[in-house]
Protein backbone atom coordinates (compact mmCIF):
# COMPACT_ATOMS: atom_id res chain seq x y z
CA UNK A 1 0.00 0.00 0.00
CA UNK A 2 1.26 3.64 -0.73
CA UNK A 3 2.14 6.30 1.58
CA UNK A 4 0.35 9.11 1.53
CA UNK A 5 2.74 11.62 0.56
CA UNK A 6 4.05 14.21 3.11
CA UNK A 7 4.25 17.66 2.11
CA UNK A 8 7.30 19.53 3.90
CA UNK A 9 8.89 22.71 3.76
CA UNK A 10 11.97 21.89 2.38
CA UNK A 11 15.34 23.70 2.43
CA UNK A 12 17.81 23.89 -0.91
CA UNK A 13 20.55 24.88 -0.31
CA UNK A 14 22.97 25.50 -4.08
CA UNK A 15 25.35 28.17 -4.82
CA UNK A 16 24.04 28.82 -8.70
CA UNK A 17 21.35 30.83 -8.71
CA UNK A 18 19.89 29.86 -11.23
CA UNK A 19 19.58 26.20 -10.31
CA UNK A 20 18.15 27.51 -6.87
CA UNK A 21 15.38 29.58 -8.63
CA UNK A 22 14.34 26.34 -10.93
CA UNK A 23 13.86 24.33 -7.49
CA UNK A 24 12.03 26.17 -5.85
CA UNK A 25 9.85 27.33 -9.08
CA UNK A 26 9.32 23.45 -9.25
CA UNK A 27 8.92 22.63 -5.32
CA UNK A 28 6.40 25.72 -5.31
CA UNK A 29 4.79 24.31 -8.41
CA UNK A 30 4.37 20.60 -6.22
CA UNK A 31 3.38 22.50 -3.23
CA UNK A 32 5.80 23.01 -0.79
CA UNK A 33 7.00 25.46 0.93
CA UNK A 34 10.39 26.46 0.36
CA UNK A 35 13.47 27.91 2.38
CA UNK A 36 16.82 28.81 0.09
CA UNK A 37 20.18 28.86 0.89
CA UNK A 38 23.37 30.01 -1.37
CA UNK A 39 26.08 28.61 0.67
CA UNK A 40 26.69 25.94 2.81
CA UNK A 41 27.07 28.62 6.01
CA UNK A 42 24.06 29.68 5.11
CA UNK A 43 21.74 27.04 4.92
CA UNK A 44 23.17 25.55 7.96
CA UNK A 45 22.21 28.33 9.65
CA UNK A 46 18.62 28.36 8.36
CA UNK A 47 18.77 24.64 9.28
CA UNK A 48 18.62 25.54 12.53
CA UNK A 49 16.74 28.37 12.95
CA UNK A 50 13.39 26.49 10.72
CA UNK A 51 14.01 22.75 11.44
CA UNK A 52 13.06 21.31 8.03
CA UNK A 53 12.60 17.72 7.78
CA UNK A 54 13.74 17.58 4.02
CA UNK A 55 17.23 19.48 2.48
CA UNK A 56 18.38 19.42 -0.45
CA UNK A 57 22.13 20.11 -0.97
CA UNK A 58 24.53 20.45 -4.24
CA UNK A 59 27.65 18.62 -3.38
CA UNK A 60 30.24 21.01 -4.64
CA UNK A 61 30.00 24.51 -2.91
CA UNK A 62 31.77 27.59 -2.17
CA UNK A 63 32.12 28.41 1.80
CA UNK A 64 30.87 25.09 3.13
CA UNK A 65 30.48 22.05 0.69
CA UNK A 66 27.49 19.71 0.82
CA UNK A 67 29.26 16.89 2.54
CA UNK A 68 30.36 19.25 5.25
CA UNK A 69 26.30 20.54 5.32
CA UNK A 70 25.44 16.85 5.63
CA UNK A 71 27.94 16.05 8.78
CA UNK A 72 26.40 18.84 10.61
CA UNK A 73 22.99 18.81 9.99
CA UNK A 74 22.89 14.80 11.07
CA UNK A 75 24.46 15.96 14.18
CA UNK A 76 21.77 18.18 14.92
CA UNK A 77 18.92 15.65 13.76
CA UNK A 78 20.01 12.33 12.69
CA UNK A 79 16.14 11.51 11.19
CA UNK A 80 16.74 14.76 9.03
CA UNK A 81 16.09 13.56 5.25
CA UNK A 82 19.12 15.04 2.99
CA UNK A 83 18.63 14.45 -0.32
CA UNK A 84 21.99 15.09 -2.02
CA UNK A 85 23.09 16.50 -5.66
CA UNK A 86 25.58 15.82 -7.52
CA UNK A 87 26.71 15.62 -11.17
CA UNK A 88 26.33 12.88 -13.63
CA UNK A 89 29.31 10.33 -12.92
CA UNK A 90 29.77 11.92 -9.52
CA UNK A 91 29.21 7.58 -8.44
CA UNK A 92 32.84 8.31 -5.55
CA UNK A 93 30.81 11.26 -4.29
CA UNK A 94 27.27 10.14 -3.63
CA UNK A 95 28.64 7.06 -2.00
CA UNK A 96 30.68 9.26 0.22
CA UNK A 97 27.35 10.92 1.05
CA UNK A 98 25.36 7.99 1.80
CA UNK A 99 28.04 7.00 4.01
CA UNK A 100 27.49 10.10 5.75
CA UNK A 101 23.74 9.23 6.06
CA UNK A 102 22.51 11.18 3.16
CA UNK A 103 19.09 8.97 1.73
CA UNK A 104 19.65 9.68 -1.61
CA UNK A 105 20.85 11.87 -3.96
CA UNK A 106 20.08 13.22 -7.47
CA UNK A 107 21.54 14.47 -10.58
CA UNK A 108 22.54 17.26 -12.48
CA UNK A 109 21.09 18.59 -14.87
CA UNK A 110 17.89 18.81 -13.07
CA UNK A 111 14.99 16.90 -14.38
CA UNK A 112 11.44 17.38 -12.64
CA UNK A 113 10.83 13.18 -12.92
CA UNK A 114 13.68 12.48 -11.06
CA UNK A 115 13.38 15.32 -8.51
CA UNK A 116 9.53 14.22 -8.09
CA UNK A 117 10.69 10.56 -7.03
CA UNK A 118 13.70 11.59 -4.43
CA UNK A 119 10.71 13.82 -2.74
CA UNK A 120 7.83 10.99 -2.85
CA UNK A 121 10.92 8.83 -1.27
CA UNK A 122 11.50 10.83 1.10
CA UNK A 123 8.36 11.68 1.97
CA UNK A 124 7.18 7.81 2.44
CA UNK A 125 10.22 7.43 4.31
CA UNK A 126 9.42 9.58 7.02
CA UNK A 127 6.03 8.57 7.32
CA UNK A 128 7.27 4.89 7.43
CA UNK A 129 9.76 5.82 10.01
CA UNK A 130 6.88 6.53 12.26
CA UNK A 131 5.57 2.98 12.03
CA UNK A 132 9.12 0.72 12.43
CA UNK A 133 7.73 -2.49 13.47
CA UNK A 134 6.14 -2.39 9.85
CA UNK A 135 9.84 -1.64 8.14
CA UNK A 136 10.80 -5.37 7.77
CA UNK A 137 8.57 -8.02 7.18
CA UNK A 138 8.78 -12.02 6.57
CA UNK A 139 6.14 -14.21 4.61
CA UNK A 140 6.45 -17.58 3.19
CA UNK A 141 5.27 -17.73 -0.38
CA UNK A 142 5.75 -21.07 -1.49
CA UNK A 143 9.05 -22.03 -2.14
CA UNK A 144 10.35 -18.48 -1.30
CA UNK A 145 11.01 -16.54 2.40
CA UNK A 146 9.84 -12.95 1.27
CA UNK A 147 11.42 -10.46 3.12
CA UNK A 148 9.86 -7.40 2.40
CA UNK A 149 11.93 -4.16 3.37
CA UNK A 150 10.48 -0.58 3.56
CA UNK A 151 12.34 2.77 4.50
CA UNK A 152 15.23 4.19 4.97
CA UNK A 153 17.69 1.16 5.90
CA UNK A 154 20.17 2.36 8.32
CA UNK A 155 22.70 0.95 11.04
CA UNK A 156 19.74 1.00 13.47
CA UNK A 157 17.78 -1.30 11.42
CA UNK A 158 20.63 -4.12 10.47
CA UNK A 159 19.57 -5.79 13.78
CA UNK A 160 16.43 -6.29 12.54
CA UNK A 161 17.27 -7.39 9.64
CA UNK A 162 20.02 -9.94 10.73
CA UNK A 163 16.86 -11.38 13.06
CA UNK A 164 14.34 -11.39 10.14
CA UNK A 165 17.09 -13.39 8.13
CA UNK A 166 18.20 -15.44 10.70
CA UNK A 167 14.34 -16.57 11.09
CA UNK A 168 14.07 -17.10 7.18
CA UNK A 169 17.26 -18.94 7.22
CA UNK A 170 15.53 -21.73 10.22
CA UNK A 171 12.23 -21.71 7.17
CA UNK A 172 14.77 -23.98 4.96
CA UNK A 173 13.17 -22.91 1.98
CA UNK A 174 14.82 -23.01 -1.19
CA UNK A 175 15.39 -18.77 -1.76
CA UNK A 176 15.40 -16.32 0.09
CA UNK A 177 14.37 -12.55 -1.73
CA UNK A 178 15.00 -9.54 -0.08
CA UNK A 179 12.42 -7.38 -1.72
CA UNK A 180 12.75 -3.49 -0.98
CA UNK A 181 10.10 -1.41 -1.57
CA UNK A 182 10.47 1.02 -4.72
CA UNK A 183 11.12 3.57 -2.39
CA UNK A 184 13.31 2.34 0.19
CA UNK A 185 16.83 4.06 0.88
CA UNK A 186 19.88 2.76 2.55
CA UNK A 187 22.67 4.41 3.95
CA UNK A 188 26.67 3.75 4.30
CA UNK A 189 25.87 2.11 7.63
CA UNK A 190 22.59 -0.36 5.96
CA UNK A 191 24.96 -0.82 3.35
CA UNK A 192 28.05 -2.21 5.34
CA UNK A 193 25.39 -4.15 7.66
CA UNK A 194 23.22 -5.60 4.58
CA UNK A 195 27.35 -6.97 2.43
CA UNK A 196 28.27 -8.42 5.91
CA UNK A 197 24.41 -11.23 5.98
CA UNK A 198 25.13 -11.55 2.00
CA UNK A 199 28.78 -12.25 2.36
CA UNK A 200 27.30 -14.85 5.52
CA UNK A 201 24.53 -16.30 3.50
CA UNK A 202 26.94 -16.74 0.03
CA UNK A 203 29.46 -18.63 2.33
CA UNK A 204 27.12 -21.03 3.59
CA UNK A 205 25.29 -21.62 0.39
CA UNK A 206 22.41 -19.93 1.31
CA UNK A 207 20.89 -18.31 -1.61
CA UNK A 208 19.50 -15.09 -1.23
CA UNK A 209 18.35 -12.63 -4.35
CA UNK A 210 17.45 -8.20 -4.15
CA UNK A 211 14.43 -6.91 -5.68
CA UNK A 212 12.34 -3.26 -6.54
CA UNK A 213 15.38 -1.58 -5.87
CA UNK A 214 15.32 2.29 -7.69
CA UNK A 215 17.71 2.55 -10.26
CA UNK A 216 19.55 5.05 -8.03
CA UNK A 217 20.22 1.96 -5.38
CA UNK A 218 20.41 -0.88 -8.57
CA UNK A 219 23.86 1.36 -9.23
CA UNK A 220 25.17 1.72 -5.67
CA UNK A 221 24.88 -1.98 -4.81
CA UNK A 222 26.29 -3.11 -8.40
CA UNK A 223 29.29 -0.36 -7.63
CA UNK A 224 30.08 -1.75 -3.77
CA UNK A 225 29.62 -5.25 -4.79
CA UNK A 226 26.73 -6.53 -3.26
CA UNK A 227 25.80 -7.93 -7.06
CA UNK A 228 28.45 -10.22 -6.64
CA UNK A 229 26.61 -11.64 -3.31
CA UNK A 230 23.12 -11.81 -4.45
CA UNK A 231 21.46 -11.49 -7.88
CA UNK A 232 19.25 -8.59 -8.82
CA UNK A 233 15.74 -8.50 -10.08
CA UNK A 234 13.72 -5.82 -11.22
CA UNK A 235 10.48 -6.81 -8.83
CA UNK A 236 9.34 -9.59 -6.30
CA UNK A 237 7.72 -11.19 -9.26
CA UNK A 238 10.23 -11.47 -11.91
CA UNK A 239 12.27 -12.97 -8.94
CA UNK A 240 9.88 -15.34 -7.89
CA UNK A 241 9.08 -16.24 -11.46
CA UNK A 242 12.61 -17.08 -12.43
CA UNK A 243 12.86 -19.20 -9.26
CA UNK A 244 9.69 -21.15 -10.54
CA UNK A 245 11.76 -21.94 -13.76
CA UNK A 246 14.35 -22.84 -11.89
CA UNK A 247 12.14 -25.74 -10.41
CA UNK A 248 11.75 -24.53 -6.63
């Protein structure tokens, strides 16, 4: 079931001007109210003055550059959803960022689509984060453990996890699929929690496969390696289907 989409004032903090004007032009457009920031310094500033829930930062600033933004600002409120930009190819740097506890991050140039999906992201994530018993959930579905995973994955939520899997390891079924929910996020901590049970599961034979990952996350995992632990699949279905042809 969808989230119902939370509308936040949201702070953007870029040093071209012009890119700053075309976000909030678009965020006013989508209905949210918007605080802007030039710098680094500045936005920081208005960070904690206004308490926004959702910030967008470029990467690559003058003064105070988004990484440094993003250190601070999760010191002041780790559940804080930043929502990082950075250029195409910029792969070193929005790892870097996630490590740091960003949630996601986006691409220049600018395109409304993708802009439009970090927001409805975030926005389900912080409504989700308000219901965590409902973040991770197991169902047997025939030959399959189902793991379904919802949220923003962090190093608070790899203990759940390792207990969900540990339970869906006693099942003895013949796959396990980890499905995340198309708008799930994980950060450097989920990530580094989530290798370590793959790495566990591909030692001991224990097959395990991803699904409904967002492109965004399809590239992350493929570029830290977690491809080479478990394969990928586009949705629950097309991994359940291929594990029907591959005769339970």
């Amino acid at each position: 079931m969808k989230e119902s989409i939370v509308k936040e004032t949201i702070l953007i903090i870029d040093d071209e001007r012009p890119t700053l004007k075309m976000f909030s032009l678009l965020l006013n457009a989508m209905g949210y109210d918007v605080l802007q920031a030039e710098n680094g310094q500045e936005g920081l500033e208005l960070f904690m003055r206004e308490k926004p829930s959702l910030v967008l930062t470029d990467i690559k600033m003058p003064v105070m550059d988004g990484i440094e933004v993003l250190k601070e600002i999760k010191k002041i409120n780790p559940m804080a959803e930043v929502v990082v930009i950075t250029g195409h190819g910029d792969m070193d740097l929005a790892i870097q960022a996630l490590n740091l506890d960003a949630t996601d991050f986006i691409n220049k140039p600018l395109r409304r689509e993708a802009l439009e999906l970090a927001l409805s992201r975030a926005g389900e994530r912080l409504a989700i984060a308000k219901r965590e018993d409902e973040q991770i959930e197991l169902q047997v579905q025939g030959d399959a453990v189902v793991i379904r995973v919802r949220g923003n994955i962090t190093g608070n939520t790899v203990p759940r996890l390792t207990e969900r899997l540990a339970e869906a390891r006693r099942l003895d079924k013949g796959l396990i699929l980890m499905s995340f929910d198309e708008n799930a996020s994980i950060n450097g901590a989920g990530l580094s929690g989530l290798t370590d049970l793959l790495r566990q599961c591909h030692e001991t034979g224990v097959r395990v496969v991803l699904a409904g990952l967002s492109d965004n996350f399809r590239a992350v995992f493929e570029s830290v390696g977690i491809t080479r632990l478990a394969e990928l699949y586009r949705s629950e279905a097309s991994a359940l289907d291929a594990q029907t042809r591959r005769g339970g």
